[in-house]
Protein backbone atom coordinates (compact mmCIF):
# COMPACT_ATOMS: atom_id res chain seq x y z
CA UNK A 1 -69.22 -16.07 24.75
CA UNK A 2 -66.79 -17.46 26.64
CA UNK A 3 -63.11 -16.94 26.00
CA UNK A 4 -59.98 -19.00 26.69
CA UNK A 5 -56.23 -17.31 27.35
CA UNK A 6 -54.92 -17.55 24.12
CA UNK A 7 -51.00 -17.26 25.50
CA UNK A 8 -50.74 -20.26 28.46
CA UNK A 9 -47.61 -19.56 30.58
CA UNK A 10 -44.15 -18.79 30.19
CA UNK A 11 -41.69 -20.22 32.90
CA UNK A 12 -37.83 -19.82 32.03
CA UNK A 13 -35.46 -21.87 33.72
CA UNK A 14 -35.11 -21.38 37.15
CA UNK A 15 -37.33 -18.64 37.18
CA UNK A 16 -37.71 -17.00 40.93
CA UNK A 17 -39.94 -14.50 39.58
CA UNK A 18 -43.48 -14.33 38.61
CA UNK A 19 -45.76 -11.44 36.93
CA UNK A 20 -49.37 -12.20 37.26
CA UNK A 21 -52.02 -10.48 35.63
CA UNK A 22 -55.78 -11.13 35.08
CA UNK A 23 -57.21 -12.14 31.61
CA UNK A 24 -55.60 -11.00 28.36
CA UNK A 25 -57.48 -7.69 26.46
CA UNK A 26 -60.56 -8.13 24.52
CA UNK A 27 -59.54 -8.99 21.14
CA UNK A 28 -56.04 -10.40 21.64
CA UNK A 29 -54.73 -13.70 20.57
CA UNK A 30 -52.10 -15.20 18.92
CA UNK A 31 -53.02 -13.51 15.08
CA UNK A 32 -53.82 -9.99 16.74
CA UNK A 33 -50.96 -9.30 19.09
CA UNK A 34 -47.72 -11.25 20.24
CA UNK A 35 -48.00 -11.50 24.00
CA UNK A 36 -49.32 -10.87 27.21
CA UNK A 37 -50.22 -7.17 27.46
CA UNK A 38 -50.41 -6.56 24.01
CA UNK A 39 -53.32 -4.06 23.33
CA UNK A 40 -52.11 -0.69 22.39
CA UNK A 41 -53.11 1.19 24.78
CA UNK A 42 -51.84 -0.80 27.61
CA UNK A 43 -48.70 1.00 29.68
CA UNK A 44 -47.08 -2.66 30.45
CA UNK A 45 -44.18 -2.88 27.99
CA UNK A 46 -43.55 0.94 27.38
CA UNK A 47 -42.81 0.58 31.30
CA UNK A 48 -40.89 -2.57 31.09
CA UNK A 49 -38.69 -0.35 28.23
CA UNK A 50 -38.02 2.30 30.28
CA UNK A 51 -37.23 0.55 33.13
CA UNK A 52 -34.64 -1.98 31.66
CA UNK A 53 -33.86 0.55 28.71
CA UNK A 54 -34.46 -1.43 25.88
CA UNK A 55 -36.48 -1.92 23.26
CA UNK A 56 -38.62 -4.87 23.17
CA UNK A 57 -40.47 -5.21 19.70
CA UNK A 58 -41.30 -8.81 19.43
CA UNK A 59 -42.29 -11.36 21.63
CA UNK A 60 -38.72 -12.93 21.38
CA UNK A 61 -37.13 -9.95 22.84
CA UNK A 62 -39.60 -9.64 25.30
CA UNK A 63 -38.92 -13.66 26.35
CA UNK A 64 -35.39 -13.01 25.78
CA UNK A 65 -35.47 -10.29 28.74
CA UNK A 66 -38.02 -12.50 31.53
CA UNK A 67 -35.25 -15.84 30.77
CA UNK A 68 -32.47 -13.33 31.78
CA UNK A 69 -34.14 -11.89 34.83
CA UNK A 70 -35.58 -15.15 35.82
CA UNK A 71 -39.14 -13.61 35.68
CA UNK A 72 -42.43 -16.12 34.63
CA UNK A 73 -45.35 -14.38 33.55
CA UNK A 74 -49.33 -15.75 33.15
CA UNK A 75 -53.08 -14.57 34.21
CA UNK A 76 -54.92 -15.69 37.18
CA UNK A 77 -57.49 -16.22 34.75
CA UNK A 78 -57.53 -19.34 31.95
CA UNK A 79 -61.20 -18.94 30.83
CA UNK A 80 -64.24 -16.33 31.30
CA UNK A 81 -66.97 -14.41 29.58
CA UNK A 82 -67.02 -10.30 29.52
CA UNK A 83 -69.98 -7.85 30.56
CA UNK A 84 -70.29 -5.30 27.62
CA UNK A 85 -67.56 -6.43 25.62
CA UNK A 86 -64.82 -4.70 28.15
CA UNK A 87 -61.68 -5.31 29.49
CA UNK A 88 -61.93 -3.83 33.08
CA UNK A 89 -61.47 -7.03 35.31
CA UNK A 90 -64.76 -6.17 37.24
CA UNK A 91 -66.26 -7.26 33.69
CA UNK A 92 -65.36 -10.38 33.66
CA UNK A 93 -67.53 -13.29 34.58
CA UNK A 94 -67.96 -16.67 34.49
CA UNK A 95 -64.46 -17.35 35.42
CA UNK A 96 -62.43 -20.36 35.64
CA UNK A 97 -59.02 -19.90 36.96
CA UNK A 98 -55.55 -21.13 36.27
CA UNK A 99 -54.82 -23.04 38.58
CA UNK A 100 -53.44 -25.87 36.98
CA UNK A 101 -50.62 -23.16 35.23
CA UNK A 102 -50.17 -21.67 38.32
CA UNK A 103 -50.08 -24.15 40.79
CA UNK A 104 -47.57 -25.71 37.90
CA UNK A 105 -44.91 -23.18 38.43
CA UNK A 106 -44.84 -23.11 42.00
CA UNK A 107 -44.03 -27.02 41.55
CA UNK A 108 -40.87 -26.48 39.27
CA UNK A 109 -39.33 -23.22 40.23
CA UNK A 110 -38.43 -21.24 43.92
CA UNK A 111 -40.76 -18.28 42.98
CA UNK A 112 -39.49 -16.00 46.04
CA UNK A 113 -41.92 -13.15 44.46
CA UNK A 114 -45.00 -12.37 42.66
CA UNK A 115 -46.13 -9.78 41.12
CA UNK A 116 -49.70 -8.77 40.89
CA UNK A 117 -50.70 -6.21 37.83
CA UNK A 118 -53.31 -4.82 39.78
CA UNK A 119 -55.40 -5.00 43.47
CA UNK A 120 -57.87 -7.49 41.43
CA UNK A 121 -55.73 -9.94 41.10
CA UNK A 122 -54.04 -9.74 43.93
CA UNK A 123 -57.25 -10.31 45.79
CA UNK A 124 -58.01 -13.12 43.48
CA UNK A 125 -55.17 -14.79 44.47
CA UNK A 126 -54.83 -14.53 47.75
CA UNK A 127 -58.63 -16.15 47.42
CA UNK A 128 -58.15 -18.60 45.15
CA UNK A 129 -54.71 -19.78 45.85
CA UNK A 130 -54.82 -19.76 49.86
CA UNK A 131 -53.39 -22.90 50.05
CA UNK A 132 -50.15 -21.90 48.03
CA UNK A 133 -49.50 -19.06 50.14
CA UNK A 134 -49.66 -21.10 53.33
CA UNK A 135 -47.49 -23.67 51.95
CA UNK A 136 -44.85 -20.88 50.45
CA UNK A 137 -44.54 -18.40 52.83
CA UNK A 138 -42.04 -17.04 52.27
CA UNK A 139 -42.97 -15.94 49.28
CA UNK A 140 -43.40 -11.43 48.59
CA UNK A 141 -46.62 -10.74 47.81
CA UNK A 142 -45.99 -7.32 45.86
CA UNK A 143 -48.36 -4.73 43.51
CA UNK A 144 -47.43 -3.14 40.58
CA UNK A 145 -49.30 0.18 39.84
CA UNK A 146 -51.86 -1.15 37.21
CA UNK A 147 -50.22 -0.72 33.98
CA UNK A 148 -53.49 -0.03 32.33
CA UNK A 149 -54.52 3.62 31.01
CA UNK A 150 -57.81 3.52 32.63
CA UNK A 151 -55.25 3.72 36.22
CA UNK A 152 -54.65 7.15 36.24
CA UNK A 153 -53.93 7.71 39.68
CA UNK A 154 -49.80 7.69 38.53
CA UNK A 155 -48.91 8.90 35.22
CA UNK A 156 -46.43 6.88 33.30
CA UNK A 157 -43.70 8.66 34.70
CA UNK A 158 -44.49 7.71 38.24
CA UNK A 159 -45.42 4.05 37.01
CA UNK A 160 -41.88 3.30 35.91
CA UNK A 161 -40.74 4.76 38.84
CA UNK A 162 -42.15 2.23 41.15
CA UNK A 163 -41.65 -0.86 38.98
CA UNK A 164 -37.85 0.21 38.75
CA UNK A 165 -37.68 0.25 42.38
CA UNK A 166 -39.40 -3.27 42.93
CA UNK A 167 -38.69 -5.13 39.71
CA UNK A 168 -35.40 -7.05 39.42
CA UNK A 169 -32.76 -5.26 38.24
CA UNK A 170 -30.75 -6.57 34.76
């Protein structure tokens, strides 16, 4: 069955930031959970937490946070079927990319980095979106430790470690 990202984009104003991850988790959408990373078991938000030490309960919060640091957040991917009902990326099929979104925000906004939620998407990107990257750049091309459980090559600990040390600071 194929799926369509339930969330779009979010772009604040003069946002010079961008988080990009792949396809929102199997069973997410607007009546199951707020916003992007929203399954329970995925590491994204308790890291974002930690790192600017706050609590972020609601997708307001959560907004309120990206406007302040200037950071836009969407998937690489708008529409796709999944292999097995799973989330891993490598699961995913069918896909039709974002391009319009993307491609979007690079229009409005100085993004002077991106930040991919995991090698996948990175390598998406750089595939899909070739043509951005020659035309911007100057753009950092940086990747955050997956934030998913499955990545257990860092615990938690070492997880927010790295994103405070890359992510902008508040």
């Amino acid at each position: 069955m194929i799926e369509t990202h339930p969330f779009g984009i979010f772009v604040p104003p003069r946002a010079k930031y961008l988080i990009l991850g792949s396809f929102t988790g199997k069973g997410v959408g607007i009546n199951s959970y707020d916003w992007f990373y929203g399954t329970k078991r995925n590491q994204f938000w308790p890291i974002i937490e930690s790192v600017y030490n706050m609590k972020l309960p609601v997708k307001k919060n959560k907004q309120n946070l990206f406007t302040h640091l200037g950071i836009a957040i969407t998937d690489i991917i708008y529409q796709c079927e999944r292999k097995k009902a799973s989330n891993l990326d490598n699961n995913l099929t069918n896909i039709v990319y974002n391009t319009k979104g993307i491609n979007n925000i690079f229009k409005k906004n100085k993004i002077e980095k991106i930040f991919f939620s995991s090698r996948f998407v990175e390598t998406r990107f750089k595939m899909i979106f070739e043509k951005l990257i020659n035309k911007n750049n100057n753009i950092q091309l940086i990747t955050l430790p997956s934030p998913s459980p499955r990545y257990a090559a860092m615990s938690i600990d070492e997880k927010i470690k790295r994103y405070q040390s890359i992510l902008p600071k508040y």
